[in-house]
Every structure is written in structure tokens, then in C-alpha cells.
C-alpha atoms as a PDB file:
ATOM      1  CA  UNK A   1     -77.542 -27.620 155.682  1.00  0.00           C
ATOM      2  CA  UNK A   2     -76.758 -26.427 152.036  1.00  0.00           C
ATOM      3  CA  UNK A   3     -78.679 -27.335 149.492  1.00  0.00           C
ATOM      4  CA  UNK A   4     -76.340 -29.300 146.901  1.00  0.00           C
ATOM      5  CA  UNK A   5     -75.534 -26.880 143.273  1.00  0.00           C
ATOM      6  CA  UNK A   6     -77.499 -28.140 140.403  1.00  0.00           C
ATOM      7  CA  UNK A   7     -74.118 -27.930 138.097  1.00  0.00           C
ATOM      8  CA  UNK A   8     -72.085 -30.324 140.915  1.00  0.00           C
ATOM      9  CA  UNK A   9     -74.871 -33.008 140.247  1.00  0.00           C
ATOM     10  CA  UNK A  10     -73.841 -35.868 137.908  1.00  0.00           C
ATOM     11  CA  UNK A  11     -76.705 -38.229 136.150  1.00  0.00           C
ATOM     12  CA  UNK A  12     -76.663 -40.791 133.622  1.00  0.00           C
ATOM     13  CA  UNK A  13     -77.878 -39.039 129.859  1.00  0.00           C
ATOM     14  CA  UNK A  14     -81.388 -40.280 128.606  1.00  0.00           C
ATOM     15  CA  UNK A  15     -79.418 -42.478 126.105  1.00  0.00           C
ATOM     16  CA  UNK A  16     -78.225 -44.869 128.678  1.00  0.00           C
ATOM     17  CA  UNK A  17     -81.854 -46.166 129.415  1.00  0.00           C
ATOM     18  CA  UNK A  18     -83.310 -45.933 125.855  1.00  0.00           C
ATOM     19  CA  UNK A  19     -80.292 -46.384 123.125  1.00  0.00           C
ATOM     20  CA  UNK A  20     -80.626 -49.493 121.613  1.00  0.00           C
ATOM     21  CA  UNK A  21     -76.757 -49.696 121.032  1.00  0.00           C
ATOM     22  CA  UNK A  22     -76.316 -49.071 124.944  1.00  0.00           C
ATOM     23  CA  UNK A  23     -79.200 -51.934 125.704  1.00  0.00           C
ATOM     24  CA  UNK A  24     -77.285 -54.557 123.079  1.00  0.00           C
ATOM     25  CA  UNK A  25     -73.900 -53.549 124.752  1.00  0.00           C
ATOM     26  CA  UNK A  26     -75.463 -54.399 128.278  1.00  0.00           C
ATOM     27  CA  UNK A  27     -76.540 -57.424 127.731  1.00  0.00           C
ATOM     28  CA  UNK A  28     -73.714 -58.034 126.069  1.00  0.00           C
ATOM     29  CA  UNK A  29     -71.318 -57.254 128.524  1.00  0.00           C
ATOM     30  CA  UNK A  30     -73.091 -57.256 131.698  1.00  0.00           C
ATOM     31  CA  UNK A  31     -76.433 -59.940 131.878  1.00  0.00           C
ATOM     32  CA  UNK A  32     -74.414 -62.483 129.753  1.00  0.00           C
ATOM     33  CA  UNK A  33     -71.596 -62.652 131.803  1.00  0.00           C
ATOM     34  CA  UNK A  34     -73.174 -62.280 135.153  1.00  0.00           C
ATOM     35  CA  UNK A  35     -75.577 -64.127 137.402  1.00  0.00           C
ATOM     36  CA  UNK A  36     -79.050 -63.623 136.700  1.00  0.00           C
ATOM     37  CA  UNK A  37     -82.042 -64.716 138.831  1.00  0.00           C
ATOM     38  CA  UNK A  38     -84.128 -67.253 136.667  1.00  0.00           C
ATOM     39  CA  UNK A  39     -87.170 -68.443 139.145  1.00  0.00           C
ATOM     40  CA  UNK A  40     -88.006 -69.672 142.680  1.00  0.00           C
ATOM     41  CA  UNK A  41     -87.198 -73.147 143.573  1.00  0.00           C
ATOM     42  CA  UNK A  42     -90.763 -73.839 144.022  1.00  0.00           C
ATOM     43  CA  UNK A  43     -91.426 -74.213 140.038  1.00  0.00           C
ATOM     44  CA  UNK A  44     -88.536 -76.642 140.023  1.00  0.00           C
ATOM     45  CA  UNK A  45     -90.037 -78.936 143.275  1.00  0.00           C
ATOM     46  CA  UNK A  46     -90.165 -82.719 140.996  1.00  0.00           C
ATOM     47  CA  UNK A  47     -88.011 -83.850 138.023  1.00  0.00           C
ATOM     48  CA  UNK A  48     -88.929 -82.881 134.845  1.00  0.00           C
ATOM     49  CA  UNK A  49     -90.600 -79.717 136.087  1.00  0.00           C
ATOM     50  CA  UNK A  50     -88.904 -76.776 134.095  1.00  0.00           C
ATOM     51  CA  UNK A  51     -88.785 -73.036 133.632  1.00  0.00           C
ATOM     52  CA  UNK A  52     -88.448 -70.721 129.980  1.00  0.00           C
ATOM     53  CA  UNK A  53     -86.726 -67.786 130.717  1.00  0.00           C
ATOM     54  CA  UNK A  54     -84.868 -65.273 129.093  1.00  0.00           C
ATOM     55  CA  UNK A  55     -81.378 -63.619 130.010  1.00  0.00           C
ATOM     56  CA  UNK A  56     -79.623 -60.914 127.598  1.00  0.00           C
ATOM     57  CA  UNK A  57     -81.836 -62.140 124.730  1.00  0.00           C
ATOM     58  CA  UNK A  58     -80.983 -66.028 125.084  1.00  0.00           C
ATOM     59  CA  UNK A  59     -83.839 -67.823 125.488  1.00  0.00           C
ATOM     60  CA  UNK A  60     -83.353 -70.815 128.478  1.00  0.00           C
ATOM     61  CA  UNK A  61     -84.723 -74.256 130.118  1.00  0.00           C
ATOM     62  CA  UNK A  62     -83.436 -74.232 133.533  1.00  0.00           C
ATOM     63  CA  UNK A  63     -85.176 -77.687 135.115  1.00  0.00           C
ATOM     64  CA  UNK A  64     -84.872 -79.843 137.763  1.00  0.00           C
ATOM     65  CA  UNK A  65     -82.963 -83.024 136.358  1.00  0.00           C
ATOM     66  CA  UNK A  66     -83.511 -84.938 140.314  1.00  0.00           C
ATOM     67  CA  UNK A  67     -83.666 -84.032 144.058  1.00  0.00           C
ATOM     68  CA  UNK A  68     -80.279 -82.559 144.164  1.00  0.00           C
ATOM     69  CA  UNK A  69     -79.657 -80.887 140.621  1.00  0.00           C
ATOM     70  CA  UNK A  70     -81.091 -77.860 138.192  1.00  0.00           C
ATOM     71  CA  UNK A  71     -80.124 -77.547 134.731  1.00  0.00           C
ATOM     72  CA  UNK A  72     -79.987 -74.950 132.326  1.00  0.00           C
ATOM     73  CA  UNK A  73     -79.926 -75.130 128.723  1.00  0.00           C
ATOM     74  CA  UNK A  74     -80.637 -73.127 125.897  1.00  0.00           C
ATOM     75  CA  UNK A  75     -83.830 -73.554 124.424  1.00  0.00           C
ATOM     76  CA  UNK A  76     -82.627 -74.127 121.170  1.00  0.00           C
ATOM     77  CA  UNK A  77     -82.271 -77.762 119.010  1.00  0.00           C
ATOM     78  CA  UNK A  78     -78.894 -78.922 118.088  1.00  0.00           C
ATOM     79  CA  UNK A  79     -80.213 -80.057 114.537  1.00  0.00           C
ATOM     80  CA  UNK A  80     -82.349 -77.610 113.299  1.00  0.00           C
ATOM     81  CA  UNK A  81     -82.529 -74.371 116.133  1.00  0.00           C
ATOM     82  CA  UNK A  82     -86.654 -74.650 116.883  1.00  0.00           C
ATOM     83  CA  UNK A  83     -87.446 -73.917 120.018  1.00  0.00           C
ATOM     84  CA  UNK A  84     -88.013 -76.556 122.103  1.00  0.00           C
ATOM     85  CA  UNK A  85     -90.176 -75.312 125.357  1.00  0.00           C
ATOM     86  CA  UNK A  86     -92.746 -73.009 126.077  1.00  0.00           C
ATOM     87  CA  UNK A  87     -93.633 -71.523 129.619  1.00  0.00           C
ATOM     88  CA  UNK A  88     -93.448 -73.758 133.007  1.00  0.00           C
ATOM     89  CA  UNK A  89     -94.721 -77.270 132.681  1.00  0.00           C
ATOM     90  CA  UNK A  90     -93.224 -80.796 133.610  1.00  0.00           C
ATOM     91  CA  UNK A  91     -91.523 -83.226 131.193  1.00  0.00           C
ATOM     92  CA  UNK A  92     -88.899 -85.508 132.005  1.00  0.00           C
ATOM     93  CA  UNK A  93     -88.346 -85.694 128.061  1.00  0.00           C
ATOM     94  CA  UNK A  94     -88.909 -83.212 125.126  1.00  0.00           C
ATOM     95  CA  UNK A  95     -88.938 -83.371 121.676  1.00  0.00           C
ATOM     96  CA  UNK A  96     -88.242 -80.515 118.991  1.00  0.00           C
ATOM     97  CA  UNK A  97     -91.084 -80.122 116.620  1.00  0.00           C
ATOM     98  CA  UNK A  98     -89.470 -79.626 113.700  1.00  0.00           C
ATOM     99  CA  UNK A  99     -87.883 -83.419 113.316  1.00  0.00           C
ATOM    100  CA  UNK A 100     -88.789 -84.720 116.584  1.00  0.00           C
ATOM    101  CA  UNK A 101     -85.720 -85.019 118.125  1.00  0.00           C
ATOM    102  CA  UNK A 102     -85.757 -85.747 122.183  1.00  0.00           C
ATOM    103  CA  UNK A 103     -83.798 -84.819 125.070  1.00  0.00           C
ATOM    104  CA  UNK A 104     -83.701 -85.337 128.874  1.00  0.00           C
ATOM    105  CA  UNK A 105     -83.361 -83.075 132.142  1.00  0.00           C
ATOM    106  CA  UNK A 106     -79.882 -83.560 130.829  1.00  0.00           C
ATOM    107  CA  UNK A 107     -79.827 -82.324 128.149  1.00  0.00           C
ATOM    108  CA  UNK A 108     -78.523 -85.280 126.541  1.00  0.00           C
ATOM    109  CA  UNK A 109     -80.379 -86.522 122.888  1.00  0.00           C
ATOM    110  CA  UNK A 110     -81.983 -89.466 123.398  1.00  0.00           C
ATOM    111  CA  UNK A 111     -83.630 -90.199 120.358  1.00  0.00           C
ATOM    112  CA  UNK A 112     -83.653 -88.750 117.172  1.00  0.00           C
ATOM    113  CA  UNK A 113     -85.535 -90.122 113.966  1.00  0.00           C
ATOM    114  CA  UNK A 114     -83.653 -92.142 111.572  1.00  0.00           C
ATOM    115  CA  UNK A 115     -80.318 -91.248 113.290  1.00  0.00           C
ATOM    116  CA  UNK A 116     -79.522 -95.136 112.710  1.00  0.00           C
ATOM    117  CA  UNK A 117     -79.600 -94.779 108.972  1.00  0.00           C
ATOM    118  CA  UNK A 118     -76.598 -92.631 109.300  1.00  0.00           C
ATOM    119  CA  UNK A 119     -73.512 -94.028 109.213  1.00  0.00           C
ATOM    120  CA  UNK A 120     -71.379 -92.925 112.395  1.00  0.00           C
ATOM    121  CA  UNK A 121     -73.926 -90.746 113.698  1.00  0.00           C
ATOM    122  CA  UNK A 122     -73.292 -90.577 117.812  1.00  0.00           C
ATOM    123  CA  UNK A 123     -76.651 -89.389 119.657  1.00  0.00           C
ATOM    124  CA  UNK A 124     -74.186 -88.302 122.597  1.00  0.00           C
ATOM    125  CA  UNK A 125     -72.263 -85.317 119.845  1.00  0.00           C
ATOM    126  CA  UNK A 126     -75.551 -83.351 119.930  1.00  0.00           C
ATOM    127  CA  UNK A 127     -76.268 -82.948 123.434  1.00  0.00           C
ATOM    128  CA  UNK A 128     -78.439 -79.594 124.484  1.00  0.00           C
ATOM    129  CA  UNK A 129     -76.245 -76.522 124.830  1.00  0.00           C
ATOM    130  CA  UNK A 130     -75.683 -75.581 128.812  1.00  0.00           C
ATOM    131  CA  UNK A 131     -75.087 -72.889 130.888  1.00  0.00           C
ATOM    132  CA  UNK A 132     -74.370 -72.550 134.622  1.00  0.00           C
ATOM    133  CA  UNK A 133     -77.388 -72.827 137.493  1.00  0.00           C
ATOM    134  CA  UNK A 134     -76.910 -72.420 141.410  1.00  0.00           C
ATOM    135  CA  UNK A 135     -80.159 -72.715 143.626  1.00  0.00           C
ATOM    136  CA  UNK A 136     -79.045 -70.485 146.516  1.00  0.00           C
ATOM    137  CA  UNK A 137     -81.598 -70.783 149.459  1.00  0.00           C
ATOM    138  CA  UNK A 138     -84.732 -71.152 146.950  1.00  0.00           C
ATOM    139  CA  UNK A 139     -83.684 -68.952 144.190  1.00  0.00           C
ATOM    140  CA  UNK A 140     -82.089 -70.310 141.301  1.00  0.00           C
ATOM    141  CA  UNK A 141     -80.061 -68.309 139.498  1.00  0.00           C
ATOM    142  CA  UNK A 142     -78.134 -68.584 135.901  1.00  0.00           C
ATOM    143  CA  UNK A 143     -75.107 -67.309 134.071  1.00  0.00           C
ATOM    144  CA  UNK A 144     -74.753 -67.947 130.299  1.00  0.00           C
ATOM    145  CA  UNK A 145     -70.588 -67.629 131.130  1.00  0.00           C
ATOM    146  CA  UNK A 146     -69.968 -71.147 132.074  1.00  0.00           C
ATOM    147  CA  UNK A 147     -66.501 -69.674 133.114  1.00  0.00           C
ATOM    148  CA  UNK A 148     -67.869 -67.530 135.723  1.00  0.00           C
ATOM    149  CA  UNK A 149     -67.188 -68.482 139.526  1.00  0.00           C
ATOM    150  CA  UNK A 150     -69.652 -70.013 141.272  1.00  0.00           C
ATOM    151  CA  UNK A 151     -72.222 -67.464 142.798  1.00  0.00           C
ATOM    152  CA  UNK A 152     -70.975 -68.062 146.258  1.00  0.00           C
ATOM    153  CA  UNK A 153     -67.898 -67.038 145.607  1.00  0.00           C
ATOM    154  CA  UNK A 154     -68.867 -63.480 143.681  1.00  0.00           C
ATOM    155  CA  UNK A 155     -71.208 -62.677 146.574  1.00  0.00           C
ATOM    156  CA  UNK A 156     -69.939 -64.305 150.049  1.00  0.00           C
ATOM    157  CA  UNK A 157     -72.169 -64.036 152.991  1.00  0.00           C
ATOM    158  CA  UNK A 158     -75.373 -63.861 150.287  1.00  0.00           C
ATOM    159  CA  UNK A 159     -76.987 -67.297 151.767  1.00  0.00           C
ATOM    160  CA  UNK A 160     -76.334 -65.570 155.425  1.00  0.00           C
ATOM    161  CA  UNK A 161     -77.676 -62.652 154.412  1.00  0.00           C
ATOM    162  CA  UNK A 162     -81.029 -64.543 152.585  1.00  0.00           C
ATOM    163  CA  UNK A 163     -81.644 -67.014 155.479  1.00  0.00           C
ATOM    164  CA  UNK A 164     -80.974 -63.209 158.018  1.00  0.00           C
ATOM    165  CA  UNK A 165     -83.979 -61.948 155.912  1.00  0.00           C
ATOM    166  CA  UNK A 166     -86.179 -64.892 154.478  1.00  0.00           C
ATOM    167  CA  UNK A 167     -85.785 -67.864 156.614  1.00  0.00           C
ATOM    168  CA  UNK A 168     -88.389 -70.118 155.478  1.00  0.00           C
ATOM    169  CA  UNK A 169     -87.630 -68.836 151.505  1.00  0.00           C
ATOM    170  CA  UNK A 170     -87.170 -72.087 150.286  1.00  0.00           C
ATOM    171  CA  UNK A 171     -90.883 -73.235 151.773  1.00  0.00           C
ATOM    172  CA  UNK A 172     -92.575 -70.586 150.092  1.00  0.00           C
ATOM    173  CA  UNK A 173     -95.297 -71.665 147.191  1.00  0.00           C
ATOM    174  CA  UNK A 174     -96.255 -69.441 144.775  1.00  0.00           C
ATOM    175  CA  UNK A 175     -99.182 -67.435 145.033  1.00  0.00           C
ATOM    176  CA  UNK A 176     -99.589 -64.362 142.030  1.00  0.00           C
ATOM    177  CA  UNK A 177     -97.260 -62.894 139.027  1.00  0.00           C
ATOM    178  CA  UNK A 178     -97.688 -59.381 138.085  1.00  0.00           C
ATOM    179  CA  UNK A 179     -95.299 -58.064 135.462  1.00  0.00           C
ATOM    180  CA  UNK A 180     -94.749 -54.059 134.055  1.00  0.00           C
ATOM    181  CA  UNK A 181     -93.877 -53.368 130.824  1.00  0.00           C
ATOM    182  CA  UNK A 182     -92.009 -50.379 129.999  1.00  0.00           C
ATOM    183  CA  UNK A 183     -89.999 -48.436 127.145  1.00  0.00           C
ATOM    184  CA  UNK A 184     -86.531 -48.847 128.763  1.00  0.00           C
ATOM    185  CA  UNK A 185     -83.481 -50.836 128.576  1.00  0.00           C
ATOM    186  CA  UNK A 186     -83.937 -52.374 132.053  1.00  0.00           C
END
């Protein structure tokens, strides 16, 4: 067997895992628009238990709204842009700590200080931004392109091939989180 010619060999250039202008158009054009996997079912097992995450620098609160639904949102108030959640936890309501305005698991404002005073204000105009969520076999997955077809549909056979390979995936309980940092685009 010959040994392939170093000049036939093709690679990707240095630039395309440490240019900032390649990174931004990535997540531009790729994570934004495509399904991304945000957590394991089991930090979504009762309502009001939600998830942070980030996906091509968005910042989202994918939680469990009741037995049969996930939500995502972006983690961003529709008055005043604070941040509304942190980490993992459980709420079934959250308020933005800038003026206090609350939402539910979904995403709809339920109460927001003084909104009464204003004439022809309409809590249900200022509802939580969403995106799209799938929980396929235990993994729930988003895609900020609420246009894009369902996850299913851009990868047939993928529950097949999950339940092939992980059976009991959707049992599992967390046990440890280890993460890497490192000075590349992804």
C-alpha cells in the first residue's frame, strides 16, 4: 500500500478554527439555523424545572411547561432586556429584576408592575420571545430558526438509531459535568 503524497492532502487553514470573523459567520449561519442539543431530559423531569443555555451566542430558558411539553425562550425581558435566569433551578414563574416583571413556563407575562396605570396596555403583547424545542428519546434539543423542520424530519431514523444504542436514555439521572475550555471556535 502507498503511502498517500503530502501535496494531494487537503486540510482546513488555521483560520477556520481561530478567526473570529469565521466563528461569528458560523454561528451565524450554521448553530442558529440548526438543531442544537440543549440538555438531558432528566433536568426538565417536573414543571417549572428549567435549563440556561447558550446556542450561537443567544442566551436560552428551555423548561418544562407540564408532562408533555418543553419550552424555549430567550432569556431576555420584553421591557427592559435583563436577563431573567441563571443556571438550572425550578420556578413555575420568574420575574426580571430590573422592574419585576413575571412570566410562566409559557412564556406568557403575567404580571407586570403598574401595567394597569397604562392606558391600553395588553399583558398578552409582551409575551417571552420563543424558539423551537423537540425532546427526542431524552435529549432535548433547540433551534433558534422557528422555521426549521422538525428534527425528525432533518434526521429520520435518529430515535431508531438512539433507542439501537441507548435504550433506557430517557431513565438515565445525572451523575457528574466536566467541561474543557479551549482557544477555538468550536
Amino acid at each position: 500500500m502507498s503511502k498517500p503524497q503530502a501535496s494531494l492532502t487537503r486540510a482546513l487553514s488555521a483560520a477556520a478554527y481561530i478567526d473570529a470573523e469565521v466563528y461569528r459567520h458560523e454561528q451565524d449561519r450554521i448553530f442558529a439555523r440548526s438543531w442544537q442539543f440543549a440538555c438531558h431530559v432528566e433536568k426538565l423531569r417536573s414543571s417549572g424545572d428549567f435549563v440556561v443555555c447558550e446556542v450561537a451566542g443567544e442566551s436560552l430558558i428551555v423548561i418544562r411547561e407540564n408532562d408533555e411539553t418543553v419550552n424555549a425562550f430567550y432569556n431576555v425581558c420584553t421591557h427592559r432586556a435583563a436577563s431573567l435566569l441563571d443556571g438550572e433551578g425550578c420556578k413555575k414563574r420568574f420575574s426580571c429584576p430590573y422592574h419585576g416583571w413575571t412570566f410562566n413556563t409559557r412564556g406568557e407575562l403575567v404580571a407586570a408592575p403598574n401595567a394597569d396605570e397604562v392606558p391600553g396596555f395588553d399583558v398578552s403583547n409582551f409575551g417571552l420571545k420563543s424558539c423551537r424545542a423537540e425532546v427526542v428519546h431524552g435529549l432535548v434539543f433547540v433551534n433558534l430558526d422557528n422555521g426549521a423542520a422538525p428534527l425528525q424530519t432533518q434526521f429520520p431514523g435518529l430515535i431508531n438509531d438512539l433507542k439501537a444504542y441507548a435504550p433506557d436514555l430517557p431513565a438515565l439521572t445525572f451523575v457528574h459535568h466536566t467541561e474543557a475550555h479551549m482557544q477555538a471556535n468550536w
